[in-house]
C-alpha atoms as a PDB file:
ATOM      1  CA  UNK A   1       0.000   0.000   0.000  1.00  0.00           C
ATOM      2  CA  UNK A   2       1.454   3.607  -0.815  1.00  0.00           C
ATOM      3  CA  UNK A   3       0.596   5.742   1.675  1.00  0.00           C
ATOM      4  CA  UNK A   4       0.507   9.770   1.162  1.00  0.00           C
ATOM      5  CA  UNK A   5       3.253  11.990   3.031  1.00  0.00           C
ATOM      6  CA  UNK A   6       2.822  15.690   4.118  1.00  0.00           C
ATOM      7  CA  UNK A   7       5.806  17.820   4.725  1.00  0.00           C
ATOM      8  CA  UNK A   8       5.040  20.730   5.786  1.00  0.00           C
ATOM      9  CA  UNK A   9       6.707  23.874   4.058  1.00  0.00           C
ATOM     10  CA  UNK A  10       8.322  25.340   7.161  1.00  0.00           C
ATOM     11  CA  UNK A  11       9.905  22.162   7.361  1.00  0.00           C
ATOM     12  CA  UNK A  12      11.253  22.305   3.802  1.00  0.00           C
ATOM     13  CA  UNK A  13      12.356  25.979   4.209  1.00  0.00           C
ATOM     14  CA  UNK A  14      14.503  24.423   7.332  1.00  0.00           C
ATOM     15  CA  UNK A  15      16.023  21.568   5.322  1.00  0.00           C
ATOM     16  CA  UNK A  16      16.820  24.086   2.385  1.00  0.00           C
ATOM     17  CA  UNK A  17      18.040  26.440   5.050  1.00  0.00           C
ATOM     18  CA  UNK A  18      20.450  23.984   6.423  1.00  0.00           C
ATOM     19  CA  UNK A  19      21.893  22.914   3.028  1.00  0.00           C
ATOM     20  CA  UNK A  20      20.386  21.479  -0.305  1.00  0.00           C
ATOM     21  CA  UNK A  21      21.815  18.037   0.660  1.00  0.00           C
ATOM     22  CA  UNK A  22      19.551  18.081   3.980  1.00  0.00           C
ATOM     23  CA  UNK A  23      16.357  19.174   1.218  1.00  0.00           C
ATOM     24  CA  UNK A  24      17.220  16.387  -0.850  1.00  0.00           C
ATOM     25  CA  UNK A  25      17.725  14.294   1.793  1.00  0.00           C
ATOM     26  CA  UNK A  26      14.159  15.085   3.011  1.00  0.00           C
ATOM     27  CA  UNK A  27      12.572  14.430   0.191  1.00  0.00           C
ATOM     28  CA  UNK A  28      14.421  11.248  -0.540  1.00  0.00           C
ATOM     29  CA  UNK A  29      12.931  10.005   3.027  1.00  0.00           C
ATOM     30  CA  UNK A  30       9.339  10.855   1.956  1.00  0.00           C
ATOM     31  CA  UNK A  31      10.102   8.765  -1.032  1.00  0.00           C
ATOM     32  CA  UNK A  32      10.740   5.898   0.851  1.00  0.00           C
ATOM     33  CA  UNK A  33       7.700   6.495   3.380  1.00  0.00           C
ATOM     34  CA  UNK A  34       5.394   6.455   0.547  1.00  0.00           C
ATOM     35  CA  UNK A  35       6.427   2.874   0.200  1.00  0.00           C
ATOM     36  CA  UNK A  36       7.346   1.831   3.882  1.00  0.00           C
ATOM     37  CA  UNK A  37       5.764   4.043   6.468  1.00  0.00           C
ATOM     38  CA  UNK A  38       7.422   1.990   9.414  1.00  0.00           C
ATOM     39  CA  UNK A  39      11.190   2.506   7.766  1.00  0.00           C
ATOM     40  CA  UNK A  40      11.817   4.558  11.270  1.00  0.00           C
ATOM     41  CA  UNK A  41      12.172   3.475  14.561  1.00  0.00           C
ATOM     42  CA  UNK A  42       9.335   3.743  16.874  1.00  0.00           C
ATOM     43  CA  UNK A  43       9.329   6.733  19.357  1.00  0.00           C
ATOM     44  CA  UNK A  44       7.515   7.723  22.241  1.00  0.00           C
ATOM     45  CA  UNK A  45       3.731   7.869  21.811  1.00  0.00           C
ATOM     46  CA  UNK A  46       1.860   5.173  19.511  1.00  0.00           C
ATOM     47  CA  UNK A  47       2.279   6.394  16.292  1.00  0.00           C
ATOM     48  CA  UNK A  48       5.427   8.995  16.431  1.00  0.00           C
ATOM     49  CA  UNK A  49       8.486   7.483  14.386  1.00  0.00           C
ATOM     50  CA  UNK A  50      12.098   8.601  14.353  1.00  0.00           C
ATOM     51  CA  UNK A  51      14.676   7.880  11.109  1.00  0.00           C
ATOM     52  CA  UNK A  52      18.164   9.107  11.399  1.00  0.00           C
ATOM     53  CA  UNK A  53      19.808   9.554   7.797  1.00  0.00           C
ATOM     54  CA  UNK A  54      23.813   9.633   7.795  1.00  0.00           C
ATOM     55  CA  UNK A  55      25.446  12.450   7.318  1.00  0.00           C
ATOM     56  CA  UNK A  56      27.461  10.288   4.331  1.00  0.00           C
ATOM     57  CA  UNK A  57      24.482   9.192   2.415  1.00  0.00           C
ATOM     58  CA  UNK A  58      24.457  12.229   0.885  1.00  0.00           C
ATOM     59  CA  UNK A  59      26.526  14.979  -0.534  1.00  0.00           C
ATOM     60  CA  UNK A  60      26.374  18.730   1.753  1.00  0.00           C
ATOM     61  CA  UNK A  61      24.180  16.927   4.484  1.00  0.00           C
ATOM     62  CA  UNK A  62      24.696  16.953   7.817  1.00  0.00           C
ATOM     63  CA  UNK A  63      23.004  13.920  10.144  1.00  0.00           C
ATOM     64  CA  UNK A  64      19.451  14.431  10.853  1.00  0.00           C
ATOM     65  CA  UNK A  65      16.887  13.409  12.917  1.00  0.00           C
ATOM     66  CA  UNK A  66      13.675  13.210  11.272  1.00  0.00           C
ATOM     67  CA  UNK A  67      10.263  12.460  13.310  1.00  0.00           C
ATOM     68  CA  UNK A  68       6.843  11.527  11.972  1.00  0.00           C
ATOM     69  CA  UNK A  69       3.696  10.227  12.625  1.00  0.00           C
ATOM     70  CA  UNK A  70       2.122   7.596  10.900  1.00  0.00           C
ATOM     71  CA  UNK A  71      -1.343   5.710  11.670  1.00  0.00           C
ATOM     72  CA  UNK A  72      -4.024   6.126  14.263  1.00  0.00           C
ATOM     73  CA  UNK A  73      -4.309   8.106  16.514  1.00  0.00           C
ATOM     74  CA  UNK A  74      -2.303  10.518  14.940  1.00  0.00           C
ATOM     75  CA  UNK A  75      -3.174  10.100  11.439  1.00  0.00           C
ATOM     76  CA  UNK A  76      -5.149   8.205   8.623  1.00  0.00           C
ATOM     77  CA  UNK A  77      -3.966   5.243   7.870  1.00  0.00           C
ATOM     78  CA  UNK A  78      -2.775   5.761   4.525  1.00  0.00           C
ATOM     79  CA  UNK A  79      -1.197   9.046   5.897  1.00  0.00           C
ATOM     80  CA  UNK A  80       2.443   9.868   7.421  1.00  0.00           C
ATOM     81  CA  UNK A  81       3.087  13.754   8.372  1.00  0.00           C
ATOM     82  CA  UNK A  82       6.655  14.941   8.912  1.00  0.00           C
ATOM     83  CA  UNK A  83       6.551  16.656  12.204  1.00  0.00           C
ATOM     84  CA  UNK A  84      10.276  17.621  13.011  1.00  0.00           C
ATOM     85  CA  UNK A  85      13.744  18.034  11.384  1.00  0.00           C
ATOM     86  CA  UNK A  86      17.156  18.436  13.303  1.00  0.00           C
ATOM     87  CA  UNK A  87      20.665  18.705  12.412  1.00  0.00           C
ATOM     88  CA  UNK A  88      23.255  17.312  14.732  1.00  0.00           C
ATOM     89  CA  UNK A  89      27.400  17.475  13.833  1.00  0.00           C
ATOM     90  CA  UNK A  90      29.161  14.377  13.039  1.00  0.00           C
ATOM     91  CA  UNK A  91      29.341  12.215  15.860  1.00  0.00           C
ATOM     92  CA  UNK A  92      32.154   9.845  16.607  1.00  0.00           C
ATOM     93  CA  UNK A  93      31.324   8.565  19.854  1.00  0.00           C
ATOM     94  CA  UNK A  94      28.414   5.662  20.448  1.00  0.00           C
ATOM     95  CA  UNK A  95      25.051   7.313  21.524  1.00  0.00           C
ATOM     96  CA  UNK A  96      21.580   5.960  22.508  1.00  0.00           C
ATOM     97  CA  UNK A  97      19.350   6.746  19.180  1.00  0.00           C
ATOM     98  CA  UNK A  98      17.401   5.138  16.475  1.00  0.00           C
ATOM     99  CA  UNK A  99      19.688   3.451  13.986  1.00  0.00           C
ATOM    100  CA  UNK A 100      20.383   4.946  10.593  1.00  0.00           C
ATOM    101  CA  UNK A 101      18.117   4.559   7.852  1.00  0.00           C
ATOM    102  CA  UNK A 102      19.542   3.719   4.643  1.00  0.00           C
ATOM    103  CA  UNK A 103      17.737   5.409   1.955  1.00  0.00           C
ATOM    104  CA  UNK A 104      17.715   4.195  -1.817  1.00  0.00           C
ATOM    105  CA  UNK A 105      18.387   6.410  -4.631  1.00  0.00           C
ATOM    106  CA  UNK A 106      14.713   7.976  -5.789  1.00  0.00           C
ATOM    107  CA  UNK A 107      16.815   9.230  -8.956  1.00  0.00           C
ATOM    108  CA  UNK A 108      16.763   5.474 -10.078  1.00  0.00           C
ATOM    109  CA  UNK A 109      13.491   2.824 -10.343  1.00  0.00           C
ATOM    110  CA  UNK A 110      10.130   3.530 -10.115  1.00  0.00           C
ATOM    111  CA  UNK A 111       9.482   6.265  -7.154  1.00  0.00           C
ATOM    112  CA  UNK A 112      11.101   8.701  -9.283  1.00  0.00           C
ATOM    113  CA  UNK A 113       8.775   8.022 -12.248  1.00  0.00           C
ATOM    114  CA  UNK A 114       6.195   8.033 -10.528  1.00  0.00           C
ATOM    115  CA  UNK A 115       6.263  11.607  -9.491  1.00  0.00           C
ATOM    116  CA  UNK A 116       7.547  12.719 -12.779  1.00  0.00           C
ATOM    117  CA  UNK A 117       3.871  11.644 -13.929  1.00  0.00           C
ATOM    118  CA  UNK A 118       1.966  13.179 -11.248  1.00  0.00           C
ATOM    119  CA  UNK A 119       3.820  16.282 -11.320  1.00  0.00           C
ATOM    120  CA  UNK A 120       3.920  16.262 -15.059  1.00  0.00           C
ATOM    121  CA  UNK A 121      -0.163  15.338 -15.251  1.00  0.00           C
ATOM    122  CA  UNK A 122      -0.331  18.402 -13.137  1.00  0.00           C
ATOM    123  CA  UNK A 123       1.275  20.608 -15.264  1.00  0.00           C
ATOM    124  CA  UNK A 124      -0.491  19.170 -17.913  1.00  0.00           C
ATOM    125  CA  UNK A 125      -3.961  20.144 -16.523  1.00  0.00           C
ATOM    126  CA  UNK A 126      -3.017  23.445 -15.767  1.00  0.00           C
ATOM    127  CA  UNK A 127      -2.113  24.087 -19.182  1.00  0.00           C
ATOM    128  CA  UNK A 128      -5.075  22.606 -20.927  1.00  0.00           C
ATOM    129  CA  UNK A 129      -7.344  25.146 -18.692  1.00  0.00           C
ATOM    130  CA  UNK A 130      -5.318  27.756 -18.861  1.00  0.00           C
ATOM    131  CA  UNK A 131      -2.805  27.951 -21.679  1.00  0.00           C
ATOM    132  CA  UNK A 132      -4.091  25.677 -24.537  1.00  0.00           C
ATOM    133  CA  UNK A 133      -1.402  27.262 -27.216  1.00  0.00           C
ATOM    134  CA  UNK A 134       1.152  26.223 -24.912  1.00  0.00           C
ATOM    135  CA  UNK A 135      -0.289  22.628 -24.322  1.00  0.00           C
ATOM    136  CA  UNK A 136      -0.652  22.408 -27.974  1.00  0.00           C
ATOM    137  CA  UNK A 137       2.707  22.122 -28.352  1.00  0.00           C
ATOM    138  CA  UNK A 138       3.960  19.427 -26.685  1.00  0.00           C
ATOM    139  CA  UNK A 139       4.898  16.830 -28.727  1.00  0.00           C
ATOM    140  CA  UNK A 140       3.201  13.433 -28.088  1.00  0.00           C
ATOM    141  CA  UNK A 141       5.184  10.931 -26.038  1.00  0.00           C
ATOM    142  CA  UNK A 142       8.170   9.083 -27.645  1.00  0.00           C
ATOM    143  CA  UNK A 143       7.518   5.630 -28.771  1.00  0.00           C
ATOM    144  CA  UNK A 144       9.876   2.392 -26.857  1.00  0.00           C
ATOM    145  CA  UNK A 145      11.321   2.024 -30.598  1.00  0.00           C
ATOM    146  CA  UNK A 146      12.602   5.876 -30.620  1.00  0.00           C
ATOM    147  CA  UNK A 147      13.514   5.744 -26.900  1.00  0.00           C
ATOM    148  CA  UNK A 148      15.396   2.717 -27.629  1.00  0.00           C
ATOM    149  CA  UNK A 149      17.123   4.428 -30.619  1.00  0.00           C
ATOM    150  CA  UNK A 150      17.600   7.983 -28.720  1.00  0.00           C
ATOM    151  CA  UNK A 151      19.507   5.329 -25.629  1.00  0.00           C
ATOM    152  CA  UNK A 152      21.600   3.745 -28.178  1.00  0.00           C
ATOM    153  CA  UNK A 153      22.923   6.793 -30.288  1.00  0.00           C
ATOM    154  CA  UNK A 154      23.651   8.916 -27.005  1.00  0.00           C
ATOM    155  CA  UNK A 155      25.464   5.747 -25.428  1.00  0.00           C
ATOM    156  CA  UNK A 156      24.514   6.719 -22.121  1.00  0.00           C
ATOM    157  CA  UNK A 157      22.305   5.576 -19.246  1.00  0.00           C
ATOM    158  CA  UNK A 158      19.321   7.561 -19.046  1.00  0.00           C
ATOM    159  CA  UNK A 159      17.352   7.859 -15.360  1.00  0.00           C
ATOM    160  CA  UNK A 160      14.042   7.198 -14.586  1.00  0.00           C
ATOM    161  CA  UNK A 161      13.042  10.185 -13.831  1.00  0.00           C
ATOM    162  CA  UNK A 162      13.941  11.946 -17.422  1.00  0.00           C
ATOM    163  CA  UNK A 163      12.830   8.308 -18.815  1.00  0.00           C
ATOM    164  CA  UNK A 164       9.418   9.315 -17.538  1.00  0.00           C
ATOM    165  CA  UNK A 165       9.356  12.716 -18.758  1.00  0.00           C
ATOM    166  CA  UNK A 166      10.090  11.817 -22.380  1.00  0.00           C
ATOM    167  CA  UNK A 167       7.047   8.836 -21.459  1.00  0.00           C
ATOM    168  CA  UNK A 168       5.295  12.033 -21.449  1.00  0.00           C
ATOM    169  CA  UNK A 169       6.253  14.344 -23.712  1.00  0.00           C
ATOM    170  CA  UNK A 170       9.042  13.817 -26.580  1.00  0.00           C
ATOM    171  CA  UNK A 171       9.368  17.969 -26.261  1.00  0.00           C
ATOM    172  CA  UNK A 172       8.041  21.258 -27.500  1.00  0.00           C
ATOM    173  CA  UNK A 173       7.101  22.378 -31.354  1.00  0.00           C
ATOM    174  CA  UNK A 174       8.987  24.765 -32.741  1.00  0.00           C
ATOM    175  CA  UNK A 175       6.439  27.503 -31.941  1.00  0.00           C
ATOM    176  CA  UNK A 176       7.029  31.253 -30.651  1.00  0.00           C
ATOM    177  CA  UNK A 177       6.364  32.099 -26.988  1.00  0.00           C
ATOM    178  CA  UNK A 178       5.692  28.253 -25.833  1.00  0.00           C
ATOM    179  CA  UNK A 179       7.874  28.589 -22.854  1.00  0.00           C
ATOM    180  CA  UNK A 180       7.355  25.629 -20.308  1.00  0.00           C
ATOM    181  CA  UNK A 181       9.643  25.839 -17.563  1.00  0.00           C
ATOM    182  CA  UNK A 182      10.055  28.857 -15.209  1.00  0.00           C
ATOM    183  CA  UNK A 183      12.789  31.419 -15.033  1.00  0.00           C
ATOM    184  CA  UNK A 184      13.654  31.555 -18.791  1.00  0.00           C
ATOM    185  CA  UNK A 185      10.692  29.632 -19.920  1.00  0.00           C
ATOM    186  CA  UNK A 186      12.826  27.052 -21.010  1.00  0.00           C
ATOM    187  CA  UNK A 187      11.038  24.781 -23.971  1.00  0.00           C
ATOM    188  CA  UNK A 188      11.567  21.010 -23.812  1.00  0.00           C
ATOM    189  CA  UNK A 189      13.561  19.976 -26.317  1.00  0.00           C
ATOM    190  CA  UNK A 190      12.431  17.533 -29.338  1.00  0.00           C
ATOM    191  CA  UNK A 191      14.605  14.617 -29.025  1.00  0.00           C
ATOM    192  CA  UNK A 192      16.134  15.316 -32.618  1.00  0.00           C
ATOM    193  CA  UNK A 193      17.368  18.432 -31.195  1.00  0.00           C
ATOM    194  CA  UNK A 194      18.765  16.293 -27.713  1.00  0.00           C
ATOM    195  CA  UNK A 195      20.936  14.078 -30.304  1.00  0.00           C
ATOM    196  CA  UNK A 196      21.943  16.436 -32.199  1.00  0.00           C
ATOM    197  CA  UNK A 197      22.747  18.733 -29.395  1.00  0.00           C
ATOM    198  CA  UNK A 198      24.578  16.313 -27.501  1.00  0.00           C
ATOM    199  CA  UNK A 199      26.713  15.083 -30.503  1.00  0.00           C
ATOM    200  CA  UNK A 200      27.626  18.530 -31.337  1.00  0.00           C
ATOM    201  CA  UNK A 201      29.167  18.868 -27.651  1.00  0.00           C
ATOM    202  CA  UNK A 202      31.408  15.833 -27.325  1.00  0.00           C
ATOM    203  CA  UNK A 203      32.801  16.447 -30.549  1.00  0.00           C
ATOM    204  CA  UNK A 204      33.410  20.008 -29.770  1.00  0.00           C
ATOM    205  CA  UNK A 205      34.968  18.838 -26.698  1.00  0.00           C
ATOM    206  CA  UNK A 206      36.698  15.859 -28.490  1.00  0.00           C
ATOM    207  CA  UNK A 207      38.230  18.447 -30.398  1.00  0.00           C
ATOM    208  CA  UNK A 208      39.943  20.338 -27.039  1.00  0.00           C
ATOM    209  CA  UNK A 209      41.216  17.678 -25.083  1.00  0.00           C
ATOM    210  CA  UNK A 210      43.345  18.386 -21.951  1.00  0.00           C
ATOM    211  CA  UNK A 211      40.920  21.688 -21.304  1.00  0.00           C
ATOM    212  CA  UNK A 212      38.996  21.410 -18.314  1.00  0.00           C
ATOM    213  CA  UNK A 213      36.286  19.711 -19.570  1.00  0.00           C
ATOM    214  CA  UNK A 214      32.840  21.972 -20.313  1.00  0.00           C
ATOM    215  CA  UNK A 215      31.039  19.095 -21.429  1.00  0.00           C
ATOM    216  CA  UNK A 216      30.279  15.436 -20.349  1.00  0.00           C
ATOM    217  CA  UNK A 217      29.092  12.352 -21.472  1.00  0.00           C
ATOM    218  CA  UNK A 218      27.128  12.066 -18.903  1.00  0.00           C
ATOM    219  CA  UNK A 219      24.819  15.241 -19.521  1.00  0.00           C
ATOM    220  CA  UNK A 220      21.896  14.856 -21.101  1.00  0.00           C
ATOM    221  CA  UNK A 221      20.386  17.905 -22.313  1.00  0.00           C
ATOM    222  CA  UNK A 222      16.564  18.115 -22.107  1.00  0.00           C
ATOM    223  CA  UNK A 223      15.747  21.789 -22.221  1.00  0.00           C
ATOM    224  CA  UNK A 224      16.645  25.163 -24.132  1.00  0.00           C
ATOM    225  CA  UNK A 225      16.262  28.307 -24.707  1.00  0.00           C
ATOM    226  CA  UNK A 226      13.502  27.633 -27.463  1.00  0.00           C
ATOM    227  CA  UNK A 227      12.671  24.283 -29.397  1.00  0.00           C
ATOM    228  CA  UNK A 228      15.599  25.190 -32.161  1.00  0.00           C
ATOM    229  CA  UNK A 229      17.548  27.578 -30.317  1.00  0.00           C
ATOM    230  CA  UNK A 230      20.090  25.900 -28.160  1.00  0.00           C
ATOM    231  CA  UNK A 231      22.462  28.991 -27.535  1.00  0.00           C
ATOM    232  CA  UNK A 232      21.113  27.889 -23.678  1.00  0.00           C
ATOM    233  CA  UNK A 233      19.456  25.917 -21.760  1.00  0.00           C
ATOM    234  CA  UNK A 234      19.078  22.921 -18.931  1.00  0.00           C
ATOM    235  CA  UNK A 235      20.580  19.476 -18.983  1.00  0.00           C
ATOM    236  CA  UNK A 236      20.898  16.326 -16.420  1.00  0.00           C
ATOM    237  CA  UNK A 237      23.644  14.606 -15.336  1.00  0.00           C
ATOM    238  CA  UNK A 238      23.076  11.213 -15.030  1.00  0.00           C
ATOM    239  CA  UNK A 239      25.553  10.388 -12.722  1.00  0.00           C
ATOM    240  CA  UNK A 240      24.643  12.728 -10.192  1.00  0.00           C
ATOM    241  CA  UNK A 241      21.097  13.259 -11.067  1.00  0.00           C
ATOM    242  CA  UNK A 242      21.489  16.743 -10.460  1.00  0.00           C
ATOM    243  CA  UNK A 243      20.329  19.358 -13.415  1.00  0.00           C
ATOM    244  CA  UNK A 244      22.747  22.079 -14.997  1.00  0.00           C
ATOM    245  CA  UNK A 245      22.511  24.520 -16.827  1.00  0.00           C
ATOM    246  CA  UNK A 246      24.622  26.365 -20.082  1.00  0.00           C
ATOM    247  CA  UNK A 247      24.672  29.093 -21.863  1.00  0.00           C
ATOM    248  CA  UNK A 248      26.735  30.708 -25.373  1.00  0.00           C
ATOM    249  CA  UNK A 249      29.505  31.268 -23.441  1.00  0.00           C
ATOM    250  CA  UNK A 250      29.834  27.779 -22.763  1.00  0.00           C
ATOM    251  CA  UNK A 251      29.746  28.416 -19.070  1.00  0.00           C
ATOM    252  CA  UNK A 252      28.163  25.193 -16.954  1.00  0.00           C
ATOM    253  CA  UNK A 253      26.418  25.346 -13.787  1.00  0.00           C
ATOM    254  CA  UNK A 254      25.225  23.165 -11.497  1.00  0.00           C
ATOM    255  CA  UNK A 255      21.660  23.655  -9.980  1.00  0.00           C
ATOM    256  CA  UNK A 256      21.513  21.057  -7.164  1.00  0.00           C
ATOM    257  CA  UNK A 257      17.910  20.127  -7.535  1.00  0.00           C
ATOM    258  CA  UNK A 258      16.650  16.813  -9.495  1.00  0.00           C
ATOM    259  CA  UNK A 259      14.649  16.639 -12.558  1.00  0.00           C
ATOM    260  CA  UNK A 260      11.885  15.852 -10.051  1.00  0.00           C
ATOM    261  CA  UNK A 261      12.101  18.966  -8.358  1.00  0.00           C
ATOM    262  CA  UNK A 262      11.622  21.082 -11.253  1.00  0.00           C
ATOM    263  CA  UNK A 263       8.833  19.606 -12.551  1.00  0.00           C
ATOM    264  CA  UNK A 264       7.302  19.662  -9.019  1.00  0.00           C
ATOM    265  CA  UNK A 265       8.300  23.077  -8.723  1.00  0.00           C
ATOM    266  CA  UNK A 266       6.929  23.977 -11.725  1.00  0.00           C
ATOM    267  CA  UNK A 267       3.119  22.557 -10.827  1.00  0.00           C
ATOM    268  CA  UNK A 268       3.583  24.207  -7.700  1.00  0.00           C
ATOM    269  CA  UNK A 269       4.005  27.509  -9.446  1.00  0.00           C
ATOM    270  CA  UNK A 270       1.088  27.253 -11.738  1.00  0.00           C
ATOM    271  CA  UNK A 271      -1.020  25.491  -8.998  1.00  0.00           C
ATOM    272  CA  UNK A 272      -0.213  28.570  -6.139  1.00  0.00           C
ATOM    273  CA  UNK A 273       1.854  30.992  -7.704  1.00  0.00           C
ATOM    274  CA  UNK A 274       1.440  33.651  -4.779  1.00  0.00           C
ATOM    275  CA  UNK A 275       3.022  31.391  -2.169  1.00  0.00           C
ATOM    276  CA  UNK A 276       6.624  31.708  -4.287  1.00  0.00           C
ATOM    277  CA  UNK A 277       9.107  34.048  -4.800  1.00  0.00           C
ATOM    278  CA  UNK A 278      10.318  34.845  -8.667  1.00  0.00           C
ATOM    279  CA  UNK A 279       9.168  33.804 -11.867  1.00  0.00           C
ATOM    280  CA  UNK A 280       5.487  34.289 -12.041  1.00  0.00           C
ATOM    281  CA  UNK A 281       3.091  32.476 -14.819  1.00  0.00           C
ATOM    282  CA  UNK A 282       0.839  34.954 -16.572  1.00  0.00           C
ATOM    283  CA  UNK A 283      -1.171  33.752 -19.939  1.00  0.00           C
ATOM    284  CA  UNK A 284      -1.213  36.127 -23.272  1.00  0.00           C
ATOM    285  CA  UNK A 285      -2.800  34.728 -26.200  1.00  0.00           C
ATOM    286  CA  UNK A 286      -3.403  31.178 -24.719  1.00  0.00           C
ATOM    287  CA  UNK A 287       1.040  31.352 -24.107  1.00  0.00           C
ATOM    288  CA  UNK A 288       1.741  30.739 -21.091  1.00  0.00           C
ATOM    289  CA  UNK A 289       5.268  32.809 -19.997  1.00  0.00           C
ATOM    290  CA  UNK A 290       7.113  33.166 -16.841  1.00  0.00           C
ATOM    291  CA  UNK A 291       7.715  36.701 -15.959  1.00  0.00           C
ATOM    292  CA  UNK A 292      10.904  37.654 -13.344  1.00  0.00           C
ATOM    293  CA  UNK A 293      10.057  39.953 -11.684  1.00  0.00           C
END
């Protein structure tokens, strides 16, 4: 049985506060809740749970000390709410507390697919409601034969999560003012335009070994600037997981969120735009486009 898991947003404003390892490491934990709601240690009062992630497991997160409830009294059954969040130092010495709870990857399998669709079918619904010109242009969802293909021309793993998206959507039309993604209203690229794209890179790179290197195998580019124009725009590692981002210059930067948490960001956006900060949606013309403000 999946279960449903609340965090509340003061509790992801702490985690982000403390570091984007300790966000990712939250939401990584509700992950895993959704599929075992008893993967913490019991605590105090039926129903209260603690789970202690690591402060290895992941990259720029310190140990923490999550509590939730889970169950009656406290909640539905089918329900787990996130209650608490604490940060603790390193620590070398034994202690009495709940053991460590070792988290699997949500970049990998099916959790992270899942919430690509439900964030995506979000997004989706917005748009046909709101912005039909902009929902008219996403391309239908790529077939197994041309995913297949796509996998074995790039030569590279691709995760779940962007796996899903492309399940989706195989990207935008070529179609003025169709921006999709906030901040630049980034377009989803066609996957003619990934390979091509991505080809174009190594070779370029090929061409100056012993440089630092500005571009990887491992990065997968997804989004640009528009459908065609690729002078910028998003791509994810596949290592890491982690989206970055490029522009003409060929500068490359890192953005420390997942594929997941854009498109989740994004729904949230269109869903409740007053409750964030920066790029708002507005609709012109049945166009949806982010403006900064």
């Amino acid at each position: 049985m999946t279960v449903t898991v609340h965090i509340p947003e003061t509790l992801r404003d702490e985690a982000t506060a403390i570091s984007a390892g300790a966000a990712y490491a939250l939401k990584t934990l509700a992950l895993q809740l959704a599929e075992n709601p008893r993967l913490g240690t019991r605590h105090g009062r039926l129903g209260l749970y603690q789970a202690v992630i690591d402060h290895e497991a992941f990259d720029d997160c310190p140990e923490l000390t999550i509590s939730y409830a889970y169950g009656p009294p406290l909640t539905a059954l089918d329900h787990v709410e996130i209650r608490g969040l604490e940060a603790h130092a390193p620590q070398h010495a034994p202690r009495s507390a709940p053991a460590p709870v070792h988290l699997a990857d949500p970049r990998t399998g099916e959790p992270a697919a899942r919430e690509v669709r439900a964030a995506f079918a979000s997004i989706i619904s917005w748009l046909t409601r709101n912005a039909p010109a902009t929902h008219h242009s996403l391309l239908p969802p790529v077939t197994d034969t041309e995913l297949y293909d796509l996998k074995a021309d790039l030569g590279v793993h691709i995760p779940a999560d962007l796996d899903a998206l492309w399940s989706q959507c195989a990207g935008q039309r070529d179609e003025p003012g169709t921006g999709f993604l906030p901040e630049h209203g980034w377009a989803l690229m066609p996957l003619d335009s990934v390979r091509e794209f991505y080809h174009r890179q190594l070779a370029w790179q090929a061409e100056h070994t012993g440089e630092a290197p500005l571009w990887k195998p491992s990065w997968v580019p997804f989004a640009s600037w528009t459908a065609t124009d690729t002078s910028y725009g998003l791509y994810l590692d596949t290592e890491t997981g982690e989206i970055g981002s490029w522009d003409k210059t060929a500068a490359r930067t890192a953005q420390a969120r997942t594929l997941t948490m854009l498109l989740e960001e994004t729904a949230d956006r269109l869903s409740r735009p007053t409750l964030h900060p920066g790029p708002q949606p507005r609709v012109e013309g049945g166009v949806l486009i982010w403006d900064n403000p």
